[in-house]
N, C-alpha and C. Protein backbone atom coordinates (compact mmCIF):
# COMPACT_ATOMS: atom_id res chain seq x y z
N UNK A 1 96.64 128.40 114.13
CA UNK A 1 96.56 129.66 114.86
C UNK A 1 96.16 129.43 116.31
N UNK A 2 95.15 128.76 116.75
CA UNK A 2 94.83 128.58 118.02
C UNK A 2 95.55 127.59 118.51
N UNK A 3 96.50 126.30 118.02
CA UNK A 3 97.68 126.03 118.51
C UNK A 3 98.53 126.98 119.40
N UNK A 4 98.93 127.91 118.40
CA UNK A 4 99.68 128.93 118.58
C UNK A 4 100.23 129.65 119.49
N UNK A 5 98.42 130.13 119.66
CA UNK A 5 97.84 131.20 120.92
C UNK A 5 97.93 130.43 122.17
N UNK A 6 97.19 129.22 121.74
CA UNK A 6 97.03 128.08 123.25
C UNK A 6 98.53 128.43 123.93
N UNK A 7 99.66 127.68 122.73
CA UNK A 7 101.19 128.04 123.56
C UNK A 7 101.65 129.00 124.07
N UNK A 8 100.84 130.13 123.52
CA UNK A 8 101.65 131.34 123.76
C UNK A 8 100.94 131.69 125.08
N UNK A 9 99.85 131.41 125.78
CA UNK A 9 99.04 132.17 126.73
C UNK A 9 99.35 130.58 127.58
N UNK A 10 99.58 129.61 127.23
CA UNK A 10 99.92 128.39 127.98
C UNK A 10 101.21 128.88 128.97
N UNK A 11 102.07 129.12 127.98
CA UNK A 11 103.47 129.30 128.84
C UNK A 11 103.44 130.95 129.32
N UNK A 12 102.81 131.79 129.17
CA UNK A 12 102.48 133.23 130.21
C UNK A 12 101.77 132.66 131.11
N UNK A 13 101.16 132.01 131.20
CA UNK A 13 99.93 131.47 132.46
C UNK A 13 100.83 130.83 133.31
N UNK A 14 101.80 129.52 132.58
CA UNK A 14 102.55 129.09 133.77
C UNK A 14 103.58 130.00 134.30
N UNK A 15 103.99 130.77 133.79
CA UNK A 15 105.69 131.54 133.96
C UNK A 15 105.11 132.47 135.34
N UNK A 16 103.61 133.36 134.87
CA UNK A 16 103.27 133.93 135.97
C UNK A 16 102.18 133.19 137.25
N UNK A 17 101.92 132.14 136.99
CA UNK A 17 101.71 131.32 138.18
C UNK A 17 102.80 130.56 139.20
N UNK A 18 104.03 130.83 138.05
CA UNK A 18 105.35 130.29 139.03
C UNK A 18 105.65 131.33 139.76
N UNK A 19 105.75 132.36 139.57
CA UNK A 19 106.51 133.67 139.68
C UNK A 19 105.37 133.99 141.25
N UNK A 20 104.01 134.20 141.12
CA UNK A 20 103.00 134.57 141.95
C UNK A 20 102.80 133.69 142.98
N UNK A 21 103.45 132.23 142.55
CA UNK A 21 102.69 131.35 143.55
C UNK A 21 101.21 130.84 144.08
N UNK A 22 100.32 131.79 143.02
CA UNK A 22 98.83 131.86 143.17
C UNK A 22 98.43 130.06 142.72
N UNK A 23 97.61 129.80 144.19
CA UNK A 23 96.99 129.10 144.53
C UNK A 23 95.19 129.29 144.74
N UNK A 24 94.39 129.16 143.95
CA UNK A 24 92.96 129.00 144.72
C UNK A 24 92.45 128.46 145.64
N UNK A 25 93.04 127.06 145.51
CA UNK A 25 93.04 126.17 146.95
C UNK A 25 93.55 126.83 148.06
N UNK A 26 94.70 127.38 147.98
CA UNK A 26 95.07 128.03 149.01
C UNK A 26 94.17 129.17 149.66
N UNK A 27 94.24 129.76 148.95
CA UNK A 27 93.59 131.22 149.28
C UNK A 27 91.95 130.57 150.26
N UNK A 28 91.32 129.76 149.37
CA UNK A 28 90.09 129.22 149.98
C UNK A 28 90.33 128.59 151.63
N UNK A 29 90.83 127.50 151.41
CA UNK A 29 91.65 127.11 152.87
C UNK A 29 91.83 128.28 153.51
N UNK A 30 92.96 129.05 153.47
CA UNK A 30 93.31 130.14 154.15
C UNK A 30 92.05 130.88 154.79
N UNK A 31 91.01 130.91 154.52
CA UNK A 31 90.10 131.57 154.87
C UNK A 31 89.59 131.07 156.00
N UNK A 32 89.06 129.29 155.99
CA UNK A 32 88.49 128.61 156.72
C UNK A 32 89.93 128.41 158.03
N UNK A 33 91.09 128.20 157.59
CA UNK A 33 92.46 128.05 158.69
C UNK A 33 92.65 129.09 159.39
N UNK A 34 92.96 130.11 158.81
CA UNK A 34 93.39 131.41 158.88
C UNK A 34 92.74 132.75 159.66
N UNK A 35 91.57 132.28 158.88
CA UNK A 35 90.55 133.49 159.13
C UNK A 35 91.21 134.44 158.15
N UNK A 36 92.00 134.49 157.23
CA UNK A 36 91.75 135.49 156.19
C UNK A 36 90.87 136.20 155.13
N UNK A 37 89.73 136.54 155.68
CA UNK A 37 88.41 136.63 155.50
C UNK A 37 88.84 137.84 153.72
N UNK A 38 89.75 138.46 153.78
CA UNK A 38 90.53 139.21 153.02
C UNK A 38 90.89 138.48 151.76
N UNK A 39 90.69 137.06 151.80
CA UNK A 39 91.02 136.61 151.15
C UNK A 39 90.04 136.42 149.94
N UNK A 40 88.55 136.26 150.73
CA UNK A 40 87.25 136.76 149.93
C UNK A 40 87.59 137.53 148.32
N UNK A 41 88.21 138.51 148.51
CA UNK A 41 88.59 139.69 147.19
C UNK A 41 89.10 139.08 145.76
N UNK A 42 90.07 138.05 146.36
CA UNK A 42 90.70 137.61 145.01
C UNK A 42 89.79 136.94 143.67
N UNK A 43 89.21 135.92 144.26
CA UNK A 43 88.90 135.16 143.12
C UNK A 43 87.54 135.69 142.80
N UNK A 44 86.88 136.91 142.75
CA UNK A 44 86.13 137.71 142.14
C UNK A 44 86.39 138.73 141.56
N UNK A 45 87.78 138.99 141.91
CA UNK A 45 88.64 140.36 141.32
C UNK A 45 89.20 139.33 139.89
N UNK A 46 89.37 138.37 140.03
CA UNK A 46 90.28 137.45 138.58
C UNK A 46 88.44 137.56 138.35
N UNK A 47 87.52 136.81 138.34
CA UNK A 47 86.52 136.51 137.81
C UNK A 47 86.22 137.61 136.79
N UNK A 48 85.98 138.80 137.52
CA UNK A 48 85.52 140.19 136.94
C UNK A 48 86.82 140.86 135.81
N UNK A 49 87.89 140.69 136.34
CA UNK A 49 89.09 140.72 135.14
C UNK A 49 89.08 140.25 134.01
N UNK A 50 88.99 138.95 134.07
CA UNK A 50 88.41 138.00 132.84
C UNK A 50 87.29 138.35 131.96
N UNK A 51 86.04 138.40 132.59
CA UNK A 51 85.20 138.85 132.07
C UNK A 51 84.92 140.14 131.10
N UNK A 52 85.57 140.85 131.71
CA UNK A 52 85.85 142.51 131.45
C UNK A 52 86.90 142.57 130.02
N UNK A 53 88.24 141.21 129.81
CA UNK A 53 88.73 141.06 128.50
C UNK A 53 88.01 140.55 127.73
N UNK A 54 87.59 139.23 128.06
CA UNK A 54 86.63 138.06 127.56
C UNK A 54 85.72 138.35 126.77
N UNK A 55 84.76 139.50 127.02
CA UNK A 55 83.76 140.18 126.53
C UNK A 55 84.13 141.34 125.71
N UNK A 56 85.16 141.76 126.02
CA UNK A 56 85.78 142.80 125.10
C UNK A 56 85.82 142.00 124.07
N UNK A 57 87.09 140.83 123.83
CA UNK A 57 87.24 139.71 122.64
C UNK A 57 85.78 139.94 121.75
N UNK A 58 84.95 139.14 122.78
CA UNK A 58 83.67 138.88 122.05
C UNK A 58 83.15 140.04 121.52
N UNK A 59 83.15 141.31 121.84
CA UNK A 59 82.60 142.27 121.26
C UNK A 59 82.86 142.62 120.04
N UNK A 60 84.21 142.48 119.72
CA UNK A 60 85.21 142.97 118.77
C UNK A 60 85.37 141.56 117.92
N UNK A 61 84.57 140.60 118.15
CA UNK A 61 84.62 139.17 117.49
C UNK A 61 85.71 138.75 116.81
N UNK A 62 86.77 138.53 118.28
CA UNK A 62 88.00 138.21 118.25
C UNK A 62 88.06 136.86 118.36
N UNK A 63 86.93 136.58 119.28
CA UNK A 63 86.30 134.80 120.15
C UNK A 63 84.91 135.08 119.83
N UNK A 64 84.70 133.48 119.78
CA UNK A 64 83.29 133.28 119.31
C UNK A 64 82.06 133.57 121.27
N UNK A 65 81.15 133.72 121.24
CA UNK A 65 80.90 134.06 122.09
C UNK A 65 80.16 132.70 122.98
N UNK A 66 79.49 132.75 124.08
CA UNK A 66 79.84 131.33 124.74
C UNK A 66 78.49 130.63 124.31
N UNK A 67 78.38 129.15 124.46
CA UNK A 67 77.22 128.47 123.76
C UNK A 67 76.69 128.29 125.48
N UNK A 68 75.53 128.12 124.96
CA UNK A 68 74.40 127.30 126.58
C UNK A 68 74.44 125.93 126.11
N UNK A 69 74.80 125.21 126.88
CA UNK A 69 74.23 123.77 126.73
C UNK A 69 74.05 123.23 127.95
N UNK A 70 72.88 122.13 128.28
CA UNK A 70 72.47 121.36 129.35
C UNK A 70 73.48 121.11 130.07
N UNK A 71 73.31 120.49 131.52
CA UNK A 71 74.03 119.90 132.40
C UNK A 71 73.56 119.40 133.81
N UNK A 72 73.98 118.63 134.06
CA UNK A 72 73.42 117.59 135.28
C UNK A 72 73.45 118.48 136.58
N UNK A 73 72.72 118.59 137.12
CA UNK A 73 73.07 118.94 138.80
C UNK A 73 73.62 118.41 139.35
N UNK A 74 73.29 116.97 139.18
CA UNK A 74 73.50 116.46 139.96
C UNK A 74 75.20 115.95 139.81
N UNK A 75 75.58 115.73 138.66
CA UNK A 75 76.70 115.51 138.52
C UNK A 75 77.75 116.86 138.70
N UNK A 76 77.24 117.69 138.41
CA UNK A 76 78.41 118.92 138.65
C UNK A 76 78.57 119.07 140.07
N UNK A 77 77.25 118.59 141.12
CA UNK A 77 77.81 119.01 142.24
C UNK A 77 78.29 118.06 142.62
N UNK A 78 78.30 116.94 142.58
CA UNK A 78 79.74 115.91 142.82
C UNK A 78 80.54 116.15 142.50
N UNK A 79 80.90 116.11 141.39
CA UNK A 79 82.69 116.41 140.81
C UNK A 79 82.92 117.55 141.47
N UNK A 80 82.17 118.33 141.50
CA UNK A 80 82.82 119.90 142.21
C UNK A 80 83.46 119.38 143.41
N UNK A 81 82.47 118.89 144.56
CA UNK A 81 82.31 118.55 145.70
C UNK A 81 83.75 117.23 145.67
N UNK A 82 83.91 116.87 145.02
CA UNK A 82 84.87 115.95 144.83
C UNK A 82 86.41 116.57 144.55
N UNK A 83 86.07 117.74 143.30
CA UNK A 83 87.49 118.17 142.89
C UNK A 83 87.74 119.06 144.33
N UNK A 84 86.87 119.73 144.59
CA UNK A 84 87.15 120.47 145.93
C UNK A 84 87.73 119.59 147.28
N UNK A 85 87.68 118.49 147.37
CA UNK A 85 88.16 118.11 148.24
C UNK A 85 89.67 117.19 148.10
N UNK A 86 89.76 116.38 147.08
CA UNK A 86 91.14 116.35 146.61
C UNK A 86 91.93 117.55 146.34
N UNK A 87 91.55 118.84 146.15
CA UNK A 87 92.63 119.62 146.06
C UNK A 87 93.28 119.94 147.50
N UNK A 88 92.35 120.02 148.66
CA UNK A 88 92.83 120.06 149.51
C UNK A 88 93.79 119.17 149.86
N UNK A 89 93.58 117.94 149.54
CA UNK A 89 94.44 116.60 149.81
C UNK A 89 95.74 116.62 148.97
N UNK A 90 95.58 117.24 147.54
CA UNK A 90 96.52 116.89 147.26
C UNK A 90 97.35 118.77 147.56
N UNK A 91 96.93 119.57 148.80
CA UNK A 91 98.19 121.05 148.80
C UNK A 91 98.03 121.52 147.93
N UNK A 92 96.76 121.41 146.36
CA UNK A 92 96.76 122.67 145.36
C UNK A 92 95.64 121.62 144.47
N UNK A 93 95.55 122.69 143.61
CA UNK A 93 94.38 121.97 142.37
C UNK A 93 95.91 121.45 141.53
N UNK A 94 95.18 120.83 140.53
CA UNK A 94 96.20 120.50 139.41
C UNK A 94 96.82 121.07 138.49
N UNK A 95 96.48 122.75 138.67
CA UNK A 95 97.53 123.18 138.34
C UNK A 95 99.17 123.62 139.13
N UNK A 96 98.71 123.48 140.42
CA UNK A 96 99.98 123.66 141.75
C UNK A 96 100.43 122.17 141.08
N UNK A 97 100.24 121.19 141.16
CA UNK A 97 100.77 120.34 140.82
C UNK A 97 101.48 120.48 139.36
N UNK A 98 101.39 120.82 138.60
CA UNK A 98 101.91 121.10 137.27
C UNK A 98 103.20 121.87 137.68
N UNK A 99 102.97 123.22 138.66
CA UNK A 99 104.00 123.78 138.89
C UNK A 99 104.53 123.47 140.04
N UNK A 100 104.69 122.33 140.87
CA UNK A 100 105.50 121.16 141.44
C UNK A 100 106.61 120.57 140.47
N UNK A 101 105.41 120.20 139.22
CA UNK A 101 106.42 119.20 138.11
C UNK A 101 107.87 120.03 137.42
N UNK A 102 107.41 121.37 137.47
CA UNK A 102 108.02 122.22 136.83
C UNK A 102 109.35 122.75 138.00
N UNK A 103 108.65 122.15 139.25
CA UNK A 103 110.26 122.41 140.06
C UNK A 103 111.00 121.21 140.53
N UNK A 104 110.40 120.07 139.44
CA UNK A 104 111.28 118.91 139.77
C UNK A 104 110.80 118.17 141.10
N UNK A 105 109.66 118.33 141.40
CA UNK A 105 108.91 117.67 143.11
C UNK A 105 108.01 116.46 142.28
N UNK A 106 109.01 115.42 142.55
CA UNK A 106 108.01 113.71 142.38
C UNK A 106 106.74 113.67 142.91
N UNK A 107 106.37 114.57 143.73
CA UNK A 107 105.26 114.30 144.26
C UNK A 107 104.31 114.95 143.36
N UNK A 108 104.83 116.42 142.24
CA UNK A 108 103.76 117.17 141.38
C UNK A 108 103.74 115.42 140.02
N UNK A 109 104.71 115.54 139.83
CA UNK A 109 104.61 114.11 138.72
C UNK A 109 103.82 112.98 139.06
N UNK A 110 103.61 112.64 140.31
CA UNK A 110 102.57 111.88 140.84
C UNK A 110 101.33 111.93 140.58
N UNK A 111 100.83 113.44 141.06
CA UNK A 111 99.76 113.57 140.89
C UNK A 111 99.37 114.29 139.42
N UNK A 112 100.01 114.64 138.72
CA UNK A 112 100.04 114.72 137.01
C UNK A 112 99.27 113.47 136.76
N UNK A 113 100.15 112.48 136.92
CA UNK A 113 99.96 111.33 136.07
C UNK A 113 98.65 110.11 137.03
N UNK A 114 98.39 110.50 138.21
CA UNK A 114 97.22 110.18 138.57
C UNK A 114 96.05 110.74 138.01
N UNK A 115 96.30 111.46 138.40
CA UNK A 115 95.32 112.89 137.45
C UNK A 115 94.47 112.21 135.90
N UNK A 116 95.77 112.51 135.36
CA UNK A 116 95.42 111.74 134.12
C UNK A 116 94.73 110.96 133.69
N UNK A 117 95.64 109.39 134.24
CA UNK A 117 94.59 107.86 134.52
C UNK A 117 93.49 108.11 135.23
N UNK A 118 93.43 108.86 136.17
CA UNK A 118 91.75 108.68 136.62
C UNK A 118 90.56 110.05 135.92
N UNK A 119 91.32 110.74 135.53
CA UNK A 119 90.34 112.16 134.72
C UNK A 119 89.89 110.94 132.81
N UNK A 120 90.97 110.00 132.37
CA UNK A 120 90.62 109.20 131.69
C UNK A 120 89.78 107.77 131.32
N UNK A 121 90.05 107.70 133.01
CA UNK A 121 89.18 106.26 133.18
C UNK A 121 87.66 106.69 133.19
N UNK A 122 87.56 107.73 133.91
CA UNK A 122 86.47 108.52 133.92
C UNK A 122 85.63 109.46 132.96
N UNK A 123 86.13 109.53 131.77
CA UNK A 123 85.98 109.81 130.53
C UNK A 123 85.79 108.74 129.62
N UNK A 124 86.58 108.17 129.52
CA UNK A 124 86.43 107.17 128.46
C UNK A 124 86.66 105.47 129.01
N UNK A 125 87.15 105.50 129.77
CA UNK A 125 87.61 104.07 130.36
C UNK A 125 86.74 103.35 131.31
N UNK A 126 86.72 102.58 132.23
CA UNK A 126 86.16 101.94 133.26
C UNK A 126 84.91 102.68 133.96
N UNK A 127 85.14 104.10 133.93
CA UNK A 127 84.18 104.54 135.15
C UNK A 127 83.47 105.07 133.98
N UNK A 128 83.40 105.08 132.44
CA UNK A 128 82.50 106.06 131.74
C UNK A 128 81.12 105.92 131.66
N UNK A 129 80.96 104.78 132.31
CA UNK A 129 78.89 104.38 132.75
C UNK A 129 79.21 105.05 133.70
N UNK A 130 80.04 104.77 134.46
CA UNK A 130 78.84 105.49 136.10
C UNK A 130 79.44 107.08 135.80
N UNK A 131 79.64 107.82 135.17
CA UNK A 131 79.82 109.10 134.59
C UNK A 131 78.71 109.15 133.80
N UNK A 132 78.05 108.65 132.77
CA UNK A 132 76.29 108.58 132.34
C UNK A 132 75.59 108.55 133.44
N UNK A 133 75.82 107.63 134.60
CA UNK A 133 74.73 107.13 135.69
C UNK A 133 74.61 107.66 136.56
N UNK A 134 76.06 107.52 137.38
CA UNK A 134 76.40 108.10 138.64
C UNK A 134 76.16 106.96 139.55
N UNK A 135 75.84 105.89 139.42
CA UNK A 135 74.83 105.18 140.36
C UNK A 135 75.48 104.68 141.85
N UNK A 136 76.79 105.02 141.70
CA UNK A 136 77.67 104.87 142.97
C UNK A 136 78.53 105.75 143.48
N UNK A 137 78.41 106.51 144.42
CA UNK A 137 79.37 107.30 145.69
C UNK A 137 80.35 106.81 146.19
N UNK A 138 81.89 106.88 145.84
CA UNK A 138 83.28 106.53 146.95
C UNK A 138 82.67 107.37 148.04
N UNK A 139 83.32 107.15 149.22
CA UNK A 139 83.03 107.69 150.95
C UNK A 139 84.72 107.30 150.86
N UNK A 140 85.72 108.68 151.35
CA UNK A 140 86.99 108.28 151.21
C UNK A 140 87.04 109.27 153.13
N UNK A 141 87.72 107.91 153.61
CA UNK A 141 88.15 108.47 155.36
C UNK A 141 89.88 108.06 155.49
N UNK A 142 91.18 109.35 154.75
CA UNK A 142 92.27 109.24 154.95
C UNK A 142 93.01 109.79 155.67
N UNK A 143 93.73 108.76 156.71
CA UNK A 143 94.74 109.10 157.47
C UNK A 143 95.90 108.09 156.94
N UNK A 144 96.57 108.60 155.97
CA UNK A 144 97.48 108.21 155.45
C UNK A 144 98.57 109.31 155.18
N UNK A 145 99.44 108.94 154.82
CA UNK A 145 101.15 109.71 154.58
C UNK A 145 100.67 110.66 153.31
N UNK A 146 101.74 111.38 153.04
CA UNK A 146 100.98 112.54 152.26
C UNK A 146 101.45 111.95 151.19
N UNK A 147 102.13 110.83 149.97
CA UNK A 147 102.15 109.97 148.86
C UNK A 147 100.45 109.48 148.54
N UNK A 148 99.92 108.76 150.14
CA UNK A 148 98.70 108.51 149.50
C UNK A 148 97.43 109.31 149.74
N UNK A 149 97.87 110.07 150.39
CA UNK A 149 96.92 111.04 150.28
C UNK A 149 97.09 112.31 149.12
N UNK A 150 98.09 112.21 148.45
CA UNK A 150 98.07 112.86 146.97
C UNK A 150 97.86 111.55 145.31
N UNK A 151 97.74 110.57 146.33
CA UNK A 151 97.31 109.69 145.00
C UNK A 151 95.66 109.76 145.26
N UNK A 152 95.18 109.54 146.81
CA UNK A 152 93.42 109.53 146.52
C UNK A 152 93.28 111.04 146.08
N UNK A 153 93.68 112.31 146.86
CA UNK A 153 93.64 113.42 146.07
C UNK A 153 93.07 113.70 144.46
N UNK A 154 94.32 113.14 144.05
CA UNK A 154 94.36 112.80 142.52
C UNK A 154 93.44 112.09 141.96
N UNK A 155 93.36 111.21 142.24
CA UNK A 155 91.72 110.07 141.67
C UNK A 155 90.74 111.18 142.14
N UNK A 156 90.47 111.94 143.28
CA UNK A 156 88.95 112.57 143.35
C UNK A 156 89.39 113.82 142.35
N UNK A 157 90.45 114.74 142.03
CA UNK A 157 90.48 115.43 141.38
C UNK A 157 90.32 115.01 139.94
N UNK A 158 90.96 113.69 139.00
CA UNK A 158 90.76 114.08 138.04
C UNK A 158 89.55 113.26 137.55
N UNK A 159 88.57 112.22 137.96
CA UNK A 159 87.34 111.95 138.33
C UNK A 159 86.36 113.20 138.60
N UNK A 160 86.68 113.85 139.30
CA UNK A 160 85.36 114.97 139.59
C UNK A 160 85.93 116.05 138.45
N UNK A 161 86.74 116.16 137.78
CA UNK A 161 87.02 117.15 136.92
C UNK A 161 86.41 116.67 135.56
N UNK A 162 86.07 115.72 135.74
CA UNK A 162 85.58 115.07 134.71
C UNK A 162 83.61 114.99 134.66
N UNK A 163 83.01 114.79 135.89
CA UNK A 163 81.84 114.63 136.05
C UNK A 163 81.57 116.25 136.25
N UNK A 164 82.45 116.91 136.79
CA UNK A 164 82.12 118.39 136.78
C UNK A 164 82.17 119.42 135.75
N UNK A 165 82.84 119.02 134.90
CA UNK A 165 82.97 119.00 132.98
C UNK A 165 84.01 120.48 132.88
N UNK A 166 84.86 120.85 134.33
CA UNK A 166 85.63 121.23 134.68
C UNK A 166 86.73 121.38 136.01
N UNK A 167 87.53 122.07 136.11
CA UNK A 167 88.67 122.15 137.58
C UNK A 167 88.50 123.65 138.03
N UNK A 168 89.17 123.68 138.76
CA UNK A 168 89.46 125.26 139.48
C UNK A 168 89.61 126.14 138.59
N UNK A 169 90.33 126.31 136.97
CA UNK A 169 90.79 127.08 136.23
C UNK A 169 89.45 127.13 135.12
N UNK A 170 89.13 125.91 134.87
CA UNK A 170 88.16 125.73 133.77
C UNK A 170 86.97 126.26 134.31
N UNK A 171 86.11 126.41 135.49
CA UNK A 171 84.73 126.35 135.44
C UNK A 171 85.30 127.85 136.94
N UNK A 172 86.00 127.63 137.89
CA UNK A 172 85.72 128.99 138.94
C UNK A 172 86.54 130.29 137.94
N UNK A 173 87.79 129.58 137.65
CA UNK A 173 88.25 131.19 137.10
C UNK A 173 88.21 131.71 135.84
N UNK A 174 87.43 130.45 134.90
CA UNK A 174 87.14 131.05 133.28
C UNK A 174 85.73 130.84 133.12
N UNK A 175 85.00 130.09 133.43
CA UNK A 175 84.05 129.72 132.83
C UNK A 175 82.84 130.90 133.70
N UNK A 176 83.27 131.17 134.95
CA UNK A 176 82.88 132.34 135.43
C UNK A 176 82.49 133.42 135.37
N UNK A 177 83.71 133.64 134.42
CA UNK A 177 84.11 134.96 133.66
C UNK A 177 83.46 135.00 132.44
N UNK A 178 82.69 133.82 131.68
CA UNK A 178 81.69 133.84 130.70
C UNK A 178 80.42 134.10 131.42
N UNK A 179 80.27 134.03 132.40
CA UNK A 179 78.78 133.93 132.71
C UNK A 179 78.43 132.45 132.97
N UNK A 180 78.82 131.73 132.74
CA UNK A 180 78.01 130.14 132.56
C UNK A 180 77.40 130.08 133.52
N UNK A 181 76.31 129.74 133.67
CA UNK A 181 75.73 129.38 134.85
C UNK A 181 76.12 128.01 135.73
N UNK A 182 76.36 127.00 134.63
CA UNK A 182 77.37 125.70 135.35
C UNK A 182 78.18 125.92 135.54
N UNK A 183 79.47 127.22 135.33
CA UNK A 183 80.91 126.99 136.26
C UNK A 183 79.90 127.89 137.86
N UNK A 184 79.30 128.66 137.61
CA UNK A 184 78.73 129.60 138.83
C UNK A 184 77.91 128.33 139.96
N UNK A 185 77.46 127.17 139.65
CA UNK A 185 77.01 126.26 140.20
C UNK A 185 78.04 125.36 140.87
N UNK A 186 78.76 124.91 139.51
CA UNK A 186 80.27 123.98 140.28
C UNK A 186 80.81 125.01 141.27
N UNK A 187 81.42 126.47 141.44
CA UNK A 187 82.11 127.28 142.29
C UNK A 187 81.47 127.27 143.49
N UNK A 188 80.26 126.75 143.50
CA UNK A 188 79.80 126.89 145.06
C UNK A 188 80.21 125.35 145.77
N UNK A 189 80.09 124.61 144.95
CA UNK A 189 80.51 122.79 145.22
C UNK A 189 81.64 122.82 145.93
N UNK A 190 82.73 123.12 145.00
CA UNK A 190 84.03 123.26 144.64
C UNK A 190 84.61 123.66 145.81
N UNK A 191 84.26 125.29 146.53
CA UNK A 191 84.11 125.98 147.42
C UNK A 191 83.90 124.90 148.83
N UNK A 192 82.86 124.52 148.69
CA UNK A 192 82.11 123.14 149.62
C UNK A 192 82.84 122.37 149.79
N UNK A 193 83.64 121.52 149.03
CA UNK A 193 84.73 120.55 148.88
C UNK A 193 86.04 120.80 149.81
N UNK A 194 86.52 122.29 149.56
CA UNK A 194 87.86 122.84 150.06
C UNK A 194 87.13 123.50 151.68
N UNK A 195 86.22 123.72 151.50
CA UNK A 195 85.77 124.02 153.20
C UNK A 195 85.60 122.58 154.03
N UNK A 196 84.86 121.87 153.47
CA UNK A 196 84.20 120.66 154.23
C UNK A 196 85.84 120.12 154.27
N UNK A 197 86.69 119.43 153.75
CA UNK A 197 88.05 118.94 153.52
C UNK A 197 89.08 119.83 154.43
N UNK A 198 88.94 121.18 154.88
CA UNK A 198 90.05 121.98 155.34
C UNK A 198 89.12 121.57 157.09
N UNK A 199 88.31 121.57 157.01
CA UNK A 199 87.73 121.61 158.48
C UNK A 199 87.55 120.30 158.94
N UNK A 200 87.30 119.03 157.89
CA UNK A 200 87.20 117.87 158.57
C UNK A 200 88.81 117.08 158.83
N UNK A 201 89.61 117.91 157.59
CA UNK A 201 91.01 117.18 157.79
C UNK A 201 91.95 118.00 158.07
N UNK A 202 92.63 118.96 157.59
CA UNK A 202 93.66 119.91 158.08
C UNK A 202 93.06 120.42 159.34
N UNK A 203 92.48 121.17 159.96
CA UNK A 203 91.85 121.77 161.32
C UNK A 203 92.07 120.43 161.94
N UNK A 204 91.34 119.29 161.75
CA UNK A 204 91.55 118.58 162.73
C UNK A 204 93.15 117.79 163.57
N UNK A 205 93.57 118.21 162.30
CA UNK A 205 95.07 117.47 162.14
C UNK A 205 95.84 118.37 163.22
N UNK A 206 95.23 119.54 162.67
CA UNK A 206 95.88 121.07 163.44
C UNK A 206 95.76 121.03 165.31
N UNK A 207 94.62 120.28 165.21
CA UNK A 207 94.27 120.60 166.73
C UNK A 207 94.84 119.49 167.53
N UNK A 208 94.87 118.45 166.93
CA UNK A 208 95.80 116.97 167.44
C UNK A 208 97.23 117.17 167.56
N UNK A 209 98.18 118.03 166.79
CA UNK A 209 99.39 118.34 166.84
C UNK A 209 99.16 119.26 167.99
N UNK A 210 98.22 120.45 168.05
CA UNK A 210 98.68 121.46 169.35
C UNK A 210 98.38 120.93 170.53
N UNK A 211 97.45 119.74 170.60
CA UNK A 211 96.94 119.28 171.84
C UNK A 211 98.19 117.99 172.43
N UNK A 212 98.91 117.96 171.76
CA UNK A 212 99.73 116.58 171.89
C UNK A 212 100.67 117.27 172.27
């Protein structure tokens, strides 16, 4: 049954994220580029949407209702701080990339399958001590072509999606919508990541092209 459902709300989620084009990364950027201060509205209008079904479910004990369990500070605000800034790098969180793959762009399949290997190495593989530990910080300074700057992208996204014990979808626009207090902690990181990343690298990029 929850197979089922997963598919059935899997493929409505993508059909109307193709159709909308809705980006979080974007919208966030846009704010700090743009000045679309307007842009503020959205991802508390989905937050409060969610919530408002979510809790209905639970009322009507359709879904089980949400558990509390511990979590690192210190690690959620890295991965946040991390996934937030590869999304900028890689033009969307990993789900824009999914719906890249879905329009046939090598570059969404890229970062799929980076994604992957490093959200796994980081789980279970090579990096799964310093995911217990933490005991070491990458410092990433790229001026590279946009291939490798959607492969480091990708390593900080699916690495910090991993130490952050969610992504943009899992912890700002669902886990939100439960209340958790750790997606409400990662969303400020996360947030941090796509500001600090839009102002130290796109703005700057921006001002070198108009000045040249």
């Amino acid at each position: 049954m929850h197979l089922l459902s997963g598919l059935l709300f899997g493929v409505l989620f993508g059909y109307f994220l193709k159709r909308s084009r809705f980006c979080a990364t974007g919208i966030t950027r846009d704010i700090v580029m743009e000045g679309r201060t307007y842009n503020f509205i959205y991802i508390p209008a989905i937050i409060f949407t969610e919530a408002f079904l979510y809790f209905g479910l639970v009322g009507s004990e359709a879904v089980a209702a949400p558990a509390l369990a511990p979590f690192s500070l210190f690690r959620i605000a890295l991965g946040s701080l991390m996934f937030g800034i590869g999304a900028v790098l890689c033009n969307g969180c990993i789900a824009s990339s999914l719906i890249k793959c879905g329009d046939g762009r090598l570059i969404g399949w890229l970062s799929v399958a980076v994604f992957t290997v490093s959200a796994y190495t980081a789980k279970v593989g090579a990096l799964k001590s310093i995911t217990g530990q933490l005991n070491t910080i990458a410092v990433v300074r790229p001026k590279a072509k946009p291939m490798v700057l959607t492969v480091i992208g990708s390593v900080l996204m699916g690495i910090g999606a991993v130490w952050a014990s969610g992504c943009f979808v899992g912890n700002v626009m669902v886990g939100t919508s439960q209340f958790s207090m750790k997606a409400w902690y990662s969303l400020v990181f996360i947030y941090l990541g796509v500001w600090t990343a839009t102002r130290l690298y796109l703005m700057r990029n921006r001002d070198k092209v108009q000045q040249s």
